[in-house]
PDB file of N, CA and C in Angstrom:
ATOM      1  N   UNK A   1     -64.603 -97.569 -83.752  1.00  0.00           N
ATOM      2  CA  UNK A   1     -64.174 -96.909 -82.542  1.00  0.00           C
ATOM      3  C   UNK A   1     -64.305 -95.407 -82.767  1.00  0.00           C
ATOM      4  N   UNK A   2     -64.893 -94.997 -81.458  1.00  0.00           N
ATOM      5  CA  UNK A   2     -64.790 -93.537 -82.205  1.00  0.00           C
ATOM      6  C   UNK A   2     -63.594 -92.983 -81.647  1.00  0.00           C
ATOM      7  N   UNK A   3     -62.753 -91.801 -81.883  1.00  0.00           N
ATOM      8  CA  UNK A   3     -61.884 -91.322 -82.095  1.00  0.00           C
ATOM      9  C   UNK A   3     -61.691 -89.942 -80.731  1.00  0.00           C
ATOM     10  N   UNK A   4     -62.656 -89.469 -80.750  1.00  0.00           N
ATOM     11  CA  UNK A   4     -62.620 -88.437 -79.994  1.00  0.00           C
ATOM     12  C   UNK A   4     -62.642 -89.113 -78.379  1.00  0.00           C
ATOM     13  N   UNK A   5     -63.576 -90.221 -78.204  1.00  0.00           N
ATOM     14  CA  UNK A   5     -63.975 -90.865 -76.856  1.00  0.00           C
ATOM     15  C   UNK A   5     -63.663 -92.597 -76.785  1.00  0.00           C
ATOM     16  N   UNK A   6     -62.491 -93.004 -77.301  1.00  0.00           N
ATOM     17  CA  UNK A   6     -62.411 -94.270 -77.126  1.00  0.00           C
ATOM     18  C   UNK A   6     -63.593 -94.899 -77.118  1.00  0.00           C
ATOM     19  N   UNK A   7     -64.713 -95.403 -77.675  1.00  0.00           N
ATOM     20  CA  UNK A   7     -66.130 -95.657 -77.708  1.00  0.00           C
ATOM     21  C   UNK A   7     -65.984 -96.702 -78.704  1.00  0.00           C
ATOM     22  N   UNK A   8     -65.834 -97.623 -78.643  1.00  0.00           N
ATOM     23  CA  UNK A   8     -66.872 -98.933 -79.298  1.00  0.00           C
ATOM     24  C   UNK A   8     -68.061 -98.680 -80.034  1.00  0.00           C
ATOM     25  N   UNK A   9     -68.370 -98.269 -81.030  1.00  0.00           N
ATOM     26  CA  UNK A   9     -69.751 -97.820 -81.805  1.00  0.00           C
ATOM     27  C   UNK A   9     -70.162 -99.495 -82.741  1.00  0.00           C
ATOM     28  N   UNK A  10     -69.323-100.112 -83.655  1.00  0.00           N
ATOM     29  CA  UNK A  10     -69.734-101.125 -84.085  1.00  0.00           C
ATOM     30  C   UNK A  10     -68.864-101.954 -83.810  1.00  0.00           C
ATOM     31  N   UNK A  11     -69.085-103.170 -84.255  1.00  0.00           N
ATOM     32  CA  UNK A  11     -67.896-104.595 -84.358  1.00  0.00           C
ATOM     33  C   UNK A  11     -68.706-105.741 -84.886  1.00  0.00           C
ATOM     34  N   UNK A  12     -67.548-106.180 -86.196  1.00  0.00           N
ATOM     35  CA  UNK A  12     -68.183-107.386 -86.629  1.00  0.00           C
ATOM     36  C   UNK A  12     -66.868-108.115 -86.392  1.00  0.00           C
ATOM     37  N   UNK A  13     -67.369-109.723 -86.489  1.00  0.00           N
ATOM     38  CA  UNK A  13     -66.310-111.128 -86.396  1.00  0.00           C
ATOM     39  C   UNK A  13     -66.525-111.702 -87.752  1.00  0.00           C
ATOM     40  N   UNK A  14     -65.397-111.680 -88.095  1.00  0.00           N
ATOM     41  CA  UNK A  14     -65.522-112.065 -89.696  1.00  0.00           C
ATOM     42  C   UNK A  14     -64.426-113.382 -89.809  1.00  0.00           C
ATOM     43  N   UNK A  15     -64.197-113.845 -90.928  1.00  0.00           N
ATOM     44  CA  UNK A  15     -63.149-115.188 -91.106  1.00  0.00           C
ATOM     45  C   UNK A  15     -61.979-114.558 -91.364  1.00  0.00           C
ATOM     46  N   UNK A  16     -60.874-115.036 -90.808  1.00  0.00           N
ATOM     47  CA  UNK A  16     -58.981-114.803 -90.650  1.00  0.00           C
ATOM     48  C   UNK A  16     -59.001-115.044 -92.646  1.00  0.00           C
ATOM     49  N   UNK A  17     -59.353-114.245 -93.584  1.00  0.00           N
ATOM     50  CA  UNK A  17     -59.211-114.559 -94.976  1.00  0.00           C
ATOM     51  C   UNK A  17     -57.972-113.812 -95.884  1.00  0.00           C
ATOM     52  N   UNK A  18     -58.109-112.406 -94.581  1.00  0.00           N
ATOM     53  CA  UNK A  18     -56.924-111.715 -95.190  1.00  0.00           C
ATOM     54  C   UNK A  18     -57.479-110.343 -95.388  1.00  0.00           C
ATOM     55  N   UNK A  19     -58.867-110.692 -95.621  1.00  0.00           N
ATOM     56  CA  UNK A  19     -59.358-109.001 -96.147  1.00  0.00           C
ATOM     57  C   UNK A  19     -60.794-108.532 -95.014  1.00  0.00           C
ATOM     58  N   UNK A  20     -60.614-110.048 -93.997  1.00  0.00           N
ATOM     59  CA  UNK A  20     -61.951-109.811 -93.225  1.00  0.00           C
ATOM     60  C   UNK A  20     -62.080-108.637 -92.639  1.00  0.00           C
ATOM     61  N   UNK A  21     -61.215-107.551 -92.170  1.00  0.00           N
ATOM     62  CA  UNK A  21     -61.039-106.405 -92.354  1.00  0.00           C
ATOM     63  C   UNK A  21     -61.904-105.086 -92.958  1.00  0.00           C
ATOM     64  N   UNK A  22     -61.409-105.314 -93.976  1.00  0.00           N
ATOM     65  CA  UNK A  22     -61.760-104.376 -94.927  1.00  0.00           C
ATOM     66  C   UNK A  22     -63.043-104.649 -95.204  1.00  0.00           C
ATOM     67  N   UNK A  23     -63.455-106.091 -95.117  1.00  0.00           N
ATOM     68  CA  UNK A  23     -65.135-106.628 -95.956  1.00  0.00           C
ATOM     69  C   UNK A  23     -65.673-105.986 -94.814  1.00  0.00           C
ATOM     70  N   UNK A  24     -65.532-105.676 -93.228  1.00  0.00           N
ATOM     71  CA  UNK A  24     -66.409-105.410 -91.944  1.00  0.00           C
ATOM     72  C   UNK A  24     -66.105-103.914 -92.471  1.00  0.00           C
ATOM     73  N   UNK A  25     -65.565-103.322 -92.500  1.00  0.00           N
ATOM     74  CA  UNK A  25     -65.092-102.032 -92.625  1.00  0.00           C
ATOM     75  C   UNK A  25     -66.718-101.564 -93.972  1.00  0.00           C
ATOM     76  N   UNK A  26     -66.411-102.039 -95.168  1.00  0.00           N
ATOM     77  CA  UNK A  26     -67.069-101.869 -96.028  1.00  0.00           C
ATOM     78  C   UNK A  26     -68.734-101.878 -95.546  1.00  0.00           C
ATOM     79  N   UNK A  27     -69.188-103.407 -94.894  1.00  0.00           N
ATOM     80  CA  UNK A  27     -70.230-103.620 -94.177  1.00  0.00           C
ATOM     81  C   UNK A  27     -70.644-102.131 -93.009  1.00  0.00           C
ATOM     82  N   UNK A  28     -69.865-102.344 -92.342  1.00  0.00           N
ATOM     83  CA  UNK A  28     -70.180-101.334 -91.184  1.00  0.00           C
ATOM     84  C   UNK A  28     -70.552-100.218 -91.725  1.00  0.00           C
ATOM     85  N   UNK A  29     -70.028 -99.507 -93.202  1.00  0.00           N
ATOM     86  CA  UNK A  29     -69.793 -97.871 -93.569  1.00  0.00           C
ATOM     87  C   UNK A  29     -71.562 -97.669 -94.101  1.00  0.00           C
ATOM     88  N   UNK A  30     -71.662 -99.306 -95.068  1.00  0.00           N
ATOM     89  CA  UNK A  30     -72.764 -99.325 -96.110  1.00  0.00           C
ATOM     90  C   UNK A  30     -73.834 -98.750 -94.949  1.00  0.00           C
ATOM     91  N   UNK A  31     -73.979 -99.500 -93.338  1.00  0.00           N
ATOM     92  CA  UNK A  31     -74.901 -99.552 -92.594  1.00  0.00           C
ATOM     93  C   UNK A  31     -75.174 -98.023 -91.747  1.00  0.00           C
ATOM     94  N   UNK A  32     -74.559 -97.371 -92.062  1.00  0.00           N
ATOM     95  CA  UNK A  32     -74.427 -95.857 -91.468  1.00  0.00           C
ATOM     96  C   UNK A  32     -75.907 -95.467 -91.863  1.00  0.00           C
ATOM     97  N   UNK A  33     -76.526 -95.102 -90.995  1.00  0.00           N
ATOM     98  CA  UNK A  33     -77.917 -94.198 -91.696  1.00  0.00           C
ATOM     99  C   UNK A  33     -77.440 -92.622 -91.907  1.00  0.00           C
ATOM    100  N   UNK A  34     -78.486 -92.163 -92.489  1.00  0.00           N
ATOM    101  CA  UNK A  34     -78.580 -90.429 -92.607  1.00  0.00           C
ATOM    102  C   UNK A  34     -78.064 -90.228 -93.919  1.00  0.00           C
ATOM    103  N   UNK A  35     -78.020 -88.556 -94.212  1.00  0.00           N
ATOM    104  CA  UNK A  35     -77.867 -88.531 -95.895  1.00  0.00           C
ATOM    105  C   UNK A  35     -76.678 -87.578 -95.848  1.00  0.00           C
ATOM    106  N   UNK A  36     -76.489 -87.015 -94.402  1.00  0.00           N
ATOM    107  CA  UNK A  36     -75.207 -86.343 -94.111  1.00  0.00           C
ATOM    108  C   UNK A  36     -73.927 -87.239 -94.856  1.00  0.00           C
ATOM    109  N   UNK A  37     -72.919 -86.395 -94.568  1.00  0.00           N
ATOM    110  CA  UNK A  37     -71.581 -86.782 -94.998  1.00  0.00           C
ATOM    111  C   UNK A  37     -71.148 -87.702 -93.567  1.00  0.00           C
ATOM    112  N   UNK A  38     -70.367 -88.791 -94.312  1.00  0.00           N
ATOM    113  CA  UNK A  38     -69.606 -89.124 -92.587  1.00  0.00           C
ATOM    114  C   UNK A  38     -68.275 -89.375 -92.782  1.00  0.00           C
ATOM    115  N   UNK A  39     -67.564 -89.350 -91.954  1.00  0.00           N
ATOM    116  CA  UNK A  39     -65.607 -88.900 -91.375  1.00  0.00           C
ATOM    117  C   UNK A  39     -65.406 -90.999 -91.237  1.00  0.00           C
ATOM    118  N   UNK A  40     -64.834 -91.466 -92.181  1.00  0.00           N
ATOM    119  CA  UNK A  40     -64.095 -92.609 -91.432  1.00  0.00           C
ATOM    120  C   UNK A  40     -62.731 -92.643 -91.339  1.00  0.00           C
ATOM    121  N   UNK A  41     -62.144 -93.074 -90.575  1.00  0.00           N
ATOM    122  CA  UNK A  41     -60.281 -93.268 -90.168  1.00  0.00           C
ATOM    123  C   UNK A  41     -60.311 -94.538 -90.769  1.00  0.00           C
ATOM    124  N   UNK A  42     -58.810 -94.699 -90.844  1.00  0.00           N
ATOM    125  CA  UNK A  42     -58.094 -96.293 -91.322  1.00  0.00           C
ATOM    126  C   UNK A  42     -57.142 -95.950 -91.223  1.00  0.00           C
ATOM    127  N   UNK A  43     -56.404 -97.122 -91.236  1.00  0.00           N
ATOM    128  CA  UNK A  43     -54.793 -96.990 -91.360  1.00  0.00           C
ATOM    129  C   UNK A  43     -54.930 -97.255 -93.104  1.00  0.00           C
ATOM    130  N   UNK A  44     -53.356 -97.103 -93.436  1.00  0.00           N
ATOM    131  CA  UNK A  44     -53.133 -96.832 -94.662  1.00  0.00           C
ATOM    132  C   UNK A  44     -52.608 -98.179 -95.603  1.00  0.00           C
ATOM    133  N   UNK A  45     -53.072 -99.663 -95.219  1.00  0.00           N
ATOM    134  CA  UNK A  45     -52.871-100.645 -95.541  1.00  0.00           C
ATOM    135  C   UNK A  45     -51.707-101.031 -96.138  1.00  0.00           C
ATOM    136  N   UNK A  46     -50.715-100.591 -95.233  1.00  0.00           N
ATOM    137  CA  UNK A  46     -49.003-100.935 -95.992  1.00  0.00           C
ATOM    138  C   UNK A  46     -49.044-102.212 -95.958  1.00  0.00           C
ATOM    139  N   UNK A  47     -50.091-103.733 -95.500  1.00  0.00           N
ATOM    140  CA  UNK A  47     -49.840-105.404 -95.748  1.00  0.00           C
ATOM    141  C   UNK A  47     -50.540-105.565 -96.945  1.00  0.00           C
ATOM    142  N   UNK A  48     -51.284-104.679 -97.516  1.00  0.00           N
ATOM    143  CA  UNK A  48     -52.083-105.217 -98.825  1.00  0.00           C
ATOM    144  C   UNK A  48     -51.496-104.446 -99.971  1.00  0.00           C
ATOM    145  N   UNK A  49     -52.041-105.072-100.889  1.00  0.00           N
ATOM    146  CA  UNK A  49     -51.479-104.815-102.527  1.00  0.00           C
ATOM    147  C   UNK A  49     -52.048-104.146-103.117  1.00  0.00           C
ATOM    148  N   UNK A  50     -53.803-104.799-102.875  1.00  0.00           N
ATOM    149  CA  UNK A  50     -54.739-104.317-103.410  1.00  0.00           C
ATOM    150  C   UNK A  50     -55.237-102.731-102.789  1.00  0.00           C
ATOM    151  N   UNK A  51     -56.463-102.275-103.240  1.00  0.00           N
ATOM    152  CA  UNK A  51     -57.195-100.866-102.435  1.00  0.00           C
ATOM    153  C   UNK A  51     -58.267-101.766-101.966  1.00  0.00           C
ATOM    154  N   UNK A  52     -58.731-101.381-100.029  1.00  0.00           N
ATOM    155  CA  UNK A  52     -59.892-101.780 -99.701  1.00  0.00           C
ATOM    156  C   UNK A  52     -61.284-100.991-100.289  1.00  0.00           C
ATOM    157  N   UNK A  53     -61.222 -99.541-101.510  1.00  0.00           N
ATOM    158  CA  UNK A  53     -62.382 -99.414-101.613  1.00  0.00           C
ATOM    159  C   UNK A  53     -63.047-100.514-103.387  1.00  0.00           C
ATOM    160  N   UNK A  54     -62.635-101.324-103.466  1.00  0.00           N
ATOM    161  CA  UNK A  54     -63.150-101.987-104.147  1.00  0.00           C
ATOM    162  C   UNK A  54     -64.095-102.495-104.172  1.00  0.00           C
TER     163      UNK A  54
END
């Protein structure tokens, strides 16, 4: 979503596993083109234990 314009930019459907989340999150970032820097948001995962950049 983008941030500035409520905008829908990607979306994946992944399996209820617990981390399907974070695995689309990871997917979506890898798929970014360009060699620029890029800005992602998240919330700060206060339900998990683990870190999603694993």
């Amino acid at each position: 979503m983008d941030n500035r314009h409520d905008l829908i930019v990607d979306c994946h459907v992944t399996q209820a596993t617990g981390t399907g989340e974070r695995d689309a999150a990871k997917d979506m970032a890898a798929d970014l083109s360009g060699a620029h820097q890029k800005t992602i948001g998240a919330d700060k995962n206060y339900d998990t234990t683990g870190s999603w950049l694993r």
